[in-house]
N, C-alpha and C. Protein backbone atom coordinates (compact mmCIF):
# COMPACT_ATOMS: atom_id res chain seq x y z
N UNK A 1 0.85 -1.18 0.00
CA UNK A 1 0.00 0.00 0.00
C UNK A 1 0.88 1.23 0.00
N UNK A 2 0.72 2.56 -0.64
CA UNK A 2 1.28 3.48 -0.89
C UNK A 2 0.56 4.11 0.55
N UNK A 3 1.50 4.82 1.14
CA UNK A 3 0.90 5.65 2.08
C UNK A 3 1.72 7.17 2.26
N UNK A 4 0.54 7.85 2.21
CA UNK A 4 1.20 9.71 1.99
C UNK A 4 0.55 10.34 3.14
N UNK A 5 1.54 10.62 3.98
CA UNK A 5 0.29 11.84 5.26
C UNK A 5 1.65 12.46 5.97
N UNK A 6 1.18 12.89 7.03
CA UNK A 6 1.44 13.78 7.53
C UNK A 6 2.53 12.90 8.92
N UNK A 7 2.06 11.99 9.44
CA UNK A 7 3.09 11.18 10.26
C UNK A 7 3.83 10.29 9.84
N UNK A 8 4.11 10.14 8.33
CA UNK A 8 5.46 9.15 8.11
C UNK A 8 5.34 7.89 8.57
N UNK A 9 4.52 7.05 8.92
CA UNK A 9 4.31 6.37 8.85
C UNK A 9 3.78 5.48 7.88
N UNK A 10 4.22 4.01 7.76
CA UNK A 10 3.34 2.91 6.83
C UNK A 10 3.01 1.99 8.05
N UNK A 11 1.42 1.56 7.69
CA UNK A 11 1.35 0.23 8.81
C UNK A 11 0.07 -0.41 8.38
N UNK A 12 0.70 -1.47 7.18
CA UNK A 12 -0.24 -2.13 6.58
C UNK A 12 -0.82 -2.82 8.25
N UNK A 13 -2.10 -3.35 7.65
CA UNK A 13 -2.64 -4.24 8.39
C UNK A 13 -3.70 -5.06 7.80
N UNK A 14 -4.55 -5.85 8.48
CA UNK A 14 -4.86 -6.77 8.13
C UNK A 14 -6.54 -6.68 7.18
N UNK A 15 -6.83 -5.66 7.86
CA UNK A 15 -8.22 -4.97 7.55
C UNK A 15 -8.57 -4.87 6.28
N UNK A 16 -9.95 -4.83 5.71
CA UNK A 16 -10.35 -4.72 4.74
C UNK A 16 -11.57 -4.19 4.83
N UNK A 17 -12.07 -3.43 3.57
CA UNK A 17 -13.50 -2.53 3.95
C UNK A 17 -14.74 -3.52 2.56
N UNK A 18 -15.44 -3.18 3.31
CA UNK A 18 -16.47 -3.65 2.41
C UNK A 18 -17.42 -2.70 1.88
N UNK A 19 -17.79 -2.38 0.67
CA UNK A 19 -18.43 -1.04 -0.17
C UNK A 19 -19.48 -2.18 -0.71
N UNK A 20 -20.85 -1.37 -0.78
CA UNK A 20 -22.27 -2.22 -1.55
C UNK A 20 -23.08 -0.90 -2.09
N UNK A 21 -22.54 -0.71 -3.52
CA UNK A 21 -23.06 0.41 -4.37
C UNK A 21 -25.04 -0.26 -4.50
N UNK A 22 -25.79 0.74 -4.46
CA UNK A 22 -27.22 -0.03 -4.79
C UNK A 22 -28.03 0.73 -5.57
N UNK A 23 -28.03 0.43 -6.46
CA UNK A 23 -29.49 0.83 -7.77
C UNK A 23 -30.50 0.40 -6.98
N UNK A 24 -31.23 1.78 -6.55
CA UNK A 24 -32.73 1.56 -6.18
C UNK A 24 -33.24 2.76 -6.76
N UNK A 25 -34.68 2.69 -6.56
CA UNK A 25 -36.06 3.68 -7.20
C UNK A 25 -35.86 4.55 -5.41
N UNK A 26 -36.06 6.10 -6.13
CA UNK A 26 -35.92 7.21 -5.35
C UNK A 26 -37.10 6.85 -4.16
N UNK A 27 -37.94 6.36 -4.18
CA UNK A 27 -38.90 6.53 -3.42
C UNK A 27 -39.59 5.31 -2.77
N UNK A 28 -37.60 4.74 -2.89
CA UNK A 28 -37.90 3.58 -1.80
C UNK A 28 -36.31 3.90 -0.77
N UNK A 29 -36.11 4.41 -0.76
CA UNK A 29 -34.79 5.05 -0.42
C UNK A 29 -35.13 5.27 1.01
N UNK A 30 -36.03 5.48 2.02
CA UNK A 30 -35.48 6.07 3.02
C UNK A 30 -36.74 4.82 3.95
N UNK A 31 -37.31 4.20 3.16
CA UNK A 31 -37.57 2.61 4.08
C UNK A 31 -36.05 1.85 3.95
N UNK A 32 -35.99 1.84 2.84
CA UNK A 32 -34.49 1.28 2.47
C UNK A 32 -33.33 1.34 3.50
N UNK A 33 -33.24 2.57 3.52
CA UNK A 33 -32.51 3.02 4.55
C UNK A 33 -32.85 2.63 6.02
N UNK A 34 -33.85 2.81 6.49
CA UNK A 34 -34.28 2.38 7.91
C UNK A 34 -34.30 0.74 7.95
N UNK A 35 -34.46 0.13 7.36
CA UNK A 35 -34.31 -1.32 7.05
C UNK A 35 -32.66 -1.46 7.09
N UNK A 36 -32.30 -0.66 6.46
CA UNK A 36 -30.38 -0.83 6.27
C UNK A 36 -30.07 -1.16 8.00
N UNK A 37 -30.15 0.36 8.32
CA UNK A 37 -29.91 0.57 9.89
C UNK A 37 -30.15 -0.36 10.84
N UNK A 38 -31.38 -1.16 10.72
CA UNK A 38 -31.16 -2.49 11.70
C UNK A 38 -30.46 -3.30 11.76
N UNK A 39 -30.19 -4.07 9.81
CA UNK A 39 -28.85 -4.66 10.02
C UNK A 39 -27.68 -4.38 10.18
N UNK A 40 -27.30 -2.93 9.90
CA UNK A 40 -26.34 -2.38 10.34
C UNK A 40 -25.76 -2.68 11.66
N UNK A 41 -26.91 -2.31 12.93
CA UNK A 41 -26.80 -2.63 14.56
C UNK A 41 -26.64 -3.71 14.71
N UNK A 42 -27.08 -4.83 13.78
CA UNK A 42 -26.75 -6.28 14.27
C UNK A 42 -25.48 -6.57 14.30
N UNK A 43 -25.28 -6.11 13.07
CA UNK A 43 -23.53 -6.25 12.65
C UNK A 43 -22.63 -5.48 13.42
N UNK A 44 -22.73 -4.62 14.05
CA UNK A 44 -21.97 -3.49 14.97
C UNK A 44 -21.49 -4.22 16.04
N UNK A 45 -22.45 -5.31 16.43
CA UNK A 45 -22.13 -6.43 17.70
C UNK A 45 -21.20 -6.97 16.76
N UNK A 46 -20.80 -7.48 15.87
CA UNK A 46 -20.12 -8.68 15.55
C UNK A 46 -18.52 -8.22 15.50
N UNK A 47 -18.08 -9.99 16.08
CA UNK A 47 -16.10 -9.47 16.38
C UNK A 47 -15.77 -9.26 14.96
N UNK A 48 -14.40 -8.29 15.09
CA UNK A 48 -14.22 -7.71 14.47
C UNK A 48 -14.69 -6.39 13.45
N UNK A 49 -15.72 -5.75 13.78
CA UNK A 49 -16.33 -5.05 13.52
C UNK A 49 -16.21 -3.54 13.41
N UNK A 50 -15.31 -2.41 12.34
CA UNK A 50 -14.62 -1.38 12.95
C UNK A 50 -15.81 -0.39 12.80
N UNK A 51 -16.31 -0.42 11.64
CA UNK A 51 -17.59 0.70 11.77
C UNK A 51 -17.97 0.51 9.89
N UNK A 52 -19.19 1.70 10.12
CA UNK A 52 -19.92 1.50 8.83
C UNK A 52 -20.67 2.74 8.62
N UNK A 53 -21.08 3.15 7.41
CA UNK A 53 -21.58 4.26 6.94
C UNK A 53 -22.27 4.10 5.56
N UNK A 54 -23.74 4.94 5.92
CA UNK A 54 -24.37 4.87 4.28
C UNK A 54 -24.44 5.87 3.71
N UNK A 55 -24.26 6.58 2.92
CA UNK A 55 -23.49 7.73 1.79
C UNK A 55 -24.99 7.42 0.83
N UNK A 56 -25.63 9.01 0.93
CA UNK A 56 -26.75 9.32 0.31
C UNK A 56 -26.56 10.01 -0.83
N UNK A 57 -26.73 9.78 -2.17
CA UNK A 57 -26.38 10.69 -3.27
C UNK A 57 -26.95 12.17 -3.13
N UNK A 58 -26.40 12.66 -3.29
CA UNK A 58 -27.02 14.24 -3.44
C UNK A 58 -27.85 14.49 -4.87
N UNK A 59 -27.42 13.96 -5.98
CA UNK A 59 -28.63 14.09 -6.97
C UNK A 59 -29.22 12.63 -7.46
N UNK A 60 -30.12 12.79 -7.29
CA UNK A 60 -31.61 11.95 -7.40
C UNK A 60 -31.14 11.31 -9.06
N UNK A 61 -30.32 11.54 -9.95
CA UNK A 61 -30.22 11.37 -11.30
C UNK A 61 -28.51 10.24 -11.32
N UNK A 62 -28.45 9.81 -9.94
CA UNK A 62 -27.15 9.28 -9.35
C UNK A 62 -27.54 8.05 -10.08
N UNK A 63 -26.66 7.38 -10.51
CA UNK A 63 -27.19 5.55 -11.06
C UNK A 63 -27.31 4.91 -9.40
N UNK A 64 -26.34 5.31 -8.71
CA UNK A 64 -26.03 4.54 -7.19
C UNK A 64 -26.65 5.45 -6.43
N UNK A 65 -27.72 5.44 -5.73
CA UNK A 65 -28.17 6.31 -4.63
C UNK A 65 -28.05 6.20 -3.43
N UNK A 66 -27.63 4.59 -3.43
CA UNK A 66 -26.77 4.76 -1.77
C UNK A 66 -25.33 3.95 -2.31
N UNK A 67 -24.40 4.10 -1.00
CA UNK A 67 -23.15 3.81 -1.02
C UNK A 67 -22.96 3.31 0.61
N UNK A 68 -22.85 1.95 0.93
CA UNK A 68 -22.19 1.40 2.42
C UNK A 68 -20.94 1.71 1.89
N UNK A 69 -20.03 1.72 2.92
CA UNK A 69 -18.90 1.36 3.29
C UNK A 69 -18.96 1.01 4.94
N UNK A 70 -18.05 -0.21 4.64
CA UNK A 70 -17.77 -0.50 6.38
C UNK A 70 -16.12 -1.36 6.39
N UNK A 71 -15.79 -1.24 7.43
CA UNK A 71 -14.52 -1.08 7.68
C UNK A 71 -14.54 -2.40 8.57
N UNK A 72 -13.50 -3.29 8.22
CA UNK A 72 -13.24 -4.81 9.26
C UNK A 72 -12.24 -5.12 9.70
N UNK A 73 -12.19 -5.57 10.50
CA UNK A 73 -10.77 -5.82 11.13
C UNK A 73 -9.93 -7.34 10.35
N UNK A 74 -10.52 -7.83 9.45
CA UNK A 74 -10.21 -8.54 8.54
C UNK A 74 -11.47 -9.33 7.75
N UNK A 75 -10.77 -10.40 6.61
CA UNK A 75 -11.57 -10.53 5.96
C UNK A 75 -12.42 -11.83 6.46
N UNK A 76 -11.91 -12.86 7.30
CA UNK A 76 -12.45 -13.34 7.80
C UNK A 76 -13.61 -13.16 9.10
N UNK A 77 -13.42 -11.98 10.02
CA UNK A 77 -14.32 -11.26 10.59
C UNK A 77 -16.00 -10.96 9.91
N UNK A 78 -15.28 -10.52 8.70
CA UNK A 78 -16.42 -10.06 7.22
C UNK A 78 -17.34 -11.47 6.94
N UNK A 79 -16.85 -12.12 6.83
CA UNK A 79 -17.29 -13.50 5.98
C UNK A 79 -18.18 -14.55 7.28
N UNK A 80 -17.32 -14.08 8.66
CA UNK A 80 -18.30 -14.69 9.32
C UNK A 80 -19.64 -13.91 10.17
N UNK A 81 -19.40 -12.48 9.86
CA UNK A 81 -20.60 -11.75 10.50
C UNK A 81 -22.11 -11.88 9.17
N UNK A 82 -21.34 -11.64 8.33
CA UNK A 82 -22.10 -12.46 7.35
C UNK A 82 -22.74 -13.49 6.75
N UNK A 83 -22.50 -14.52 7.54
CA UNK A 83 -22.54 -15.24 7.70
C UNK A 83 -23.59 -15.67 8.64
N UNK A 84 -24.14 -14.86 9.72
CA UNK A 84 -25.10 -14.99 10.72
C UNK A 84 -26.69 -15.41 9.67
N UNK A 85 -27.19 -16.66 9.76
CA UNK A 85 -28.58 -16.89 9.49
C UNK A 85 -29.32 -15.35 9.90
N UNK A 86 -29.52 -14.36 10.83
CA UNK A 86 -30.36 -13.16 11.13
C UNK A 86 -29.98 -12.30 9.93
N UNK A 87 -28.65 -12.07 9.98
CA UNK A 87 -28.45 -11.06 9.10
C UNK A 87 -29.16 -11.54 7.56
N UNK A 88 -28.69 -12.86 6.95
CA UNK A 88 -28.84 -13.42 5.88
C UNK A 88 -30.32 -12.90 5.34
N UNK A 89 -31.41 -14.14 6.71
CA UNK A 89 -32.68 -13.51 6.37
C UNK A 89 -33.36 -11.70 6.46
N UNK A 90 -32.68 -10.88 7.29
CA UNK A 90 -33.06 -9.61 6.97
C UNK A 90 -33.11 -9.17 5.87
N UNK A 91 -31.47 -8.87 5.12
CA UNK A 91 -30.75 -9.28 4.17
C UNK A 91 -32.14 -9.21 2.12
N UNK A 92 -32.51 -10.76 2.87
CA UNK A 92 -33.53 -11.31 1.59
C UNK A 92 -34.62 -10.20 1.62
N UNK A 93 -35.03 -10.26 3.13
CA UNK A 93 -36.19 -9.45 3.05
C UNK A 93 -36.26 -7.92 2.53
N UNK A 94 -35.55 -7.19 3.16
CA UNK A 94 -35.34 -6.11 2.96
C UNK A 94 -35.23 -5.88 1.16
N UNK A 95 -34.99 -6.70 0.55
CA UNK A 95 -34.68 -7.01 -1.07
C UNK A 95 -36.47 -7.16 -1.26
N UNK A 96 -36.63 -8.38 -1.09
CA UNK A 96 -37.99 -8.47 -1.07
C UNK A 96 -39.36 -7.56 -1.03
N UNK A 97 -39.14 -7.01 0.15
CA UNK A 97 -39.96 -5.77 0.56
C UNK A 97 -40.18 -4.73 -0.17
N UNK A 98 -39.69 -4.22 -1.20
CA UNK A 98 -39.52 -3.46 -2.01
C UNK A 98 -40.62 -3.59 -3.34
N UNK A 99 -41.14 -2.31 -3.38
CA UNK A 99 -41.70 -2.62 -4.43
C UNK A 99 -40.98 -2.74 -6.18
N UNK A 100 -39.90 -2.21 -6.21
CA UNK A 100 -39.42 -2.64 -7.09
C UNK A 100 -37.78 -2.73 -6.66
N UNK A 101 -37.63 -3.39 -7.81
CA UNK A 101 -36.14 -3.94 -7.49
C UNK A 101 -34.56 -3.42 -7.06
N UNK A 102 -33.92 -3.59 -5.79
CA UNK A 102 -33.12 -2.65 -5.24
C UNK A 102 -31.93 -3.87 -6.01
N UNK A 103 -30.73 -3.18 -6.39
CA UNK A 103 -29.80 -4.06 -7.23
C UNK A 103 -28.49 -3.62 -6.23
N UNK A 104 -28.15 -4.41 -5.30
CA UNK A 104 -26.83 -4.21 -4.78
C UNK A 104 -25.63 -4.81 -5.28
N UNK A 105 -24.41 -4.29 -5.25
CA UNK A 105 -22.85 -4.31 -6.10
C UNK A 105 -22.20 -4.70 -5.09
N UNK A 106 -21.96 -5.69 -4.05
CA UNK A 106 -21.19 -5.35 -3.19
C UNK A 106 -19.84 -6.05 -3.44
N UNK A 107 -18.76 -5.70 -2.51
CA UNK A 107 -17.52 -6.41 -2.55
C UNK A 107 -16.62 -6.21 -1.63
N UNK A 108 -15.44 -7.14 -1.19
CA UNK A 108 -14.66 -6.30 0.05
C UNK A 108 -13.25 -6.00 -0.48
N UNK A 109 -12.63 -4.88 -0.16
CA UNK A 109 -11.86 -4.34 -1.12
C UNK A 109 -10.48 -4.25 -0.04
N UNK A 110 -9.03 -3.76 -0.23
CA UNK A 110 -7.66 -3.45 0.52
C UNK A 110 -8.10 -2.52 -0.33
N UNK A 111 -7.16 -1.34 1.12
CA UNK A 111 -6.91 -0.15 0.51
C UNK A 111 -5.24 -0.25 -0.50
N UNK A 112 -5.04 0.04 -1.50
CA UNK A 112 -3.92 0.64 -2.20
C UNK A 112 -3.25 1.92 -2.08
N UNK A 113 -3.76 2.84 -1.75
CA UNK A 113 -3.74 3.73 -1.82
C UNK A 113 -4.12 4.97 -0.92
N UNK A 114 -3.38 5.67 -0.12
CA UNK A 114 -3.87 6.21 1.22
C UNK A 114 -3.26 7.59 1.54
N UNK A 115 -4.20 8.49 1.15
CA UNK A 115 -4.03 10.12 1.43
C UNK A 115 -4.38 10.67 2.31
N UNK A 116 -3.83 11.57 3.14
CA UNK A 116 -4.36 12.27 4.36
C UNK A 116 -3.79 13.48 4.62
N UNK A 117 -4.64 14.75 4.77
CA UNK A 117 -3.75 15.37 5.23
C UNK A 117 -2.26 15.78 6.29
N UNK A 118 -1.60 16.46 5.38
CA UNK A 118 -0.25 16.95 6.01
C UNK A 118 -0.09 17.18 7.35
């Protein structure tokens, strides 16, 4: 990993973030969202768990209108909070529930690349 900031430091580690871009209809967006947020809290309990955030497009004409990112203390942490039967079935439902179709992108990614201010 390239790392540029302000303390001179490099200190890879083990962590990996997980991003889930989602094509949904504007005016399912903020059940969507409140549905997100529960599984979110489930997952907040789970080891390894560093944090998470949903990123609201500012124009409505966005292909992606929401954006997770969440942050893990590795990739196996990821694979087994995910892994929980609760989360799984929320998960379906929350897909389900919808009157039309929410299309999530997800994946878990290393950072390469790491800027911070001076």
């Amino acid at each position: 990993m390239t790392t540029e900031n302000g303390s001179g430091t490099d200190n890879p580690d083990s962590s990996v973030t997980f991003i889930n871009v989602f094509e949904i209809a504007a005016d399912e967006l903020d059940a969507f969202v409140e549905k997100w947020e529960q599984r979110a809290r489930l997952m907040r309990d789970k080891p390894g768990f560093i944090d998470s955030r949903m990123h609201r497009a500012r124009s409505s004409d966005s292909r992606f209108q929401l954006v997770n990112v969440s942050h893990w203390e590795s990739q196996e942490a990821w694979e087994a909070a995910t892994a929980d039967p609760d989360f799984a079935s929320r998960t379906r439902a929350a897909r389900e529930e919808t009157k039309q179709p929410v299309t999530p992108n997800p994946a878990v990614y290393d950072v390469v690349v790491e800027l911070t201010a001076p």
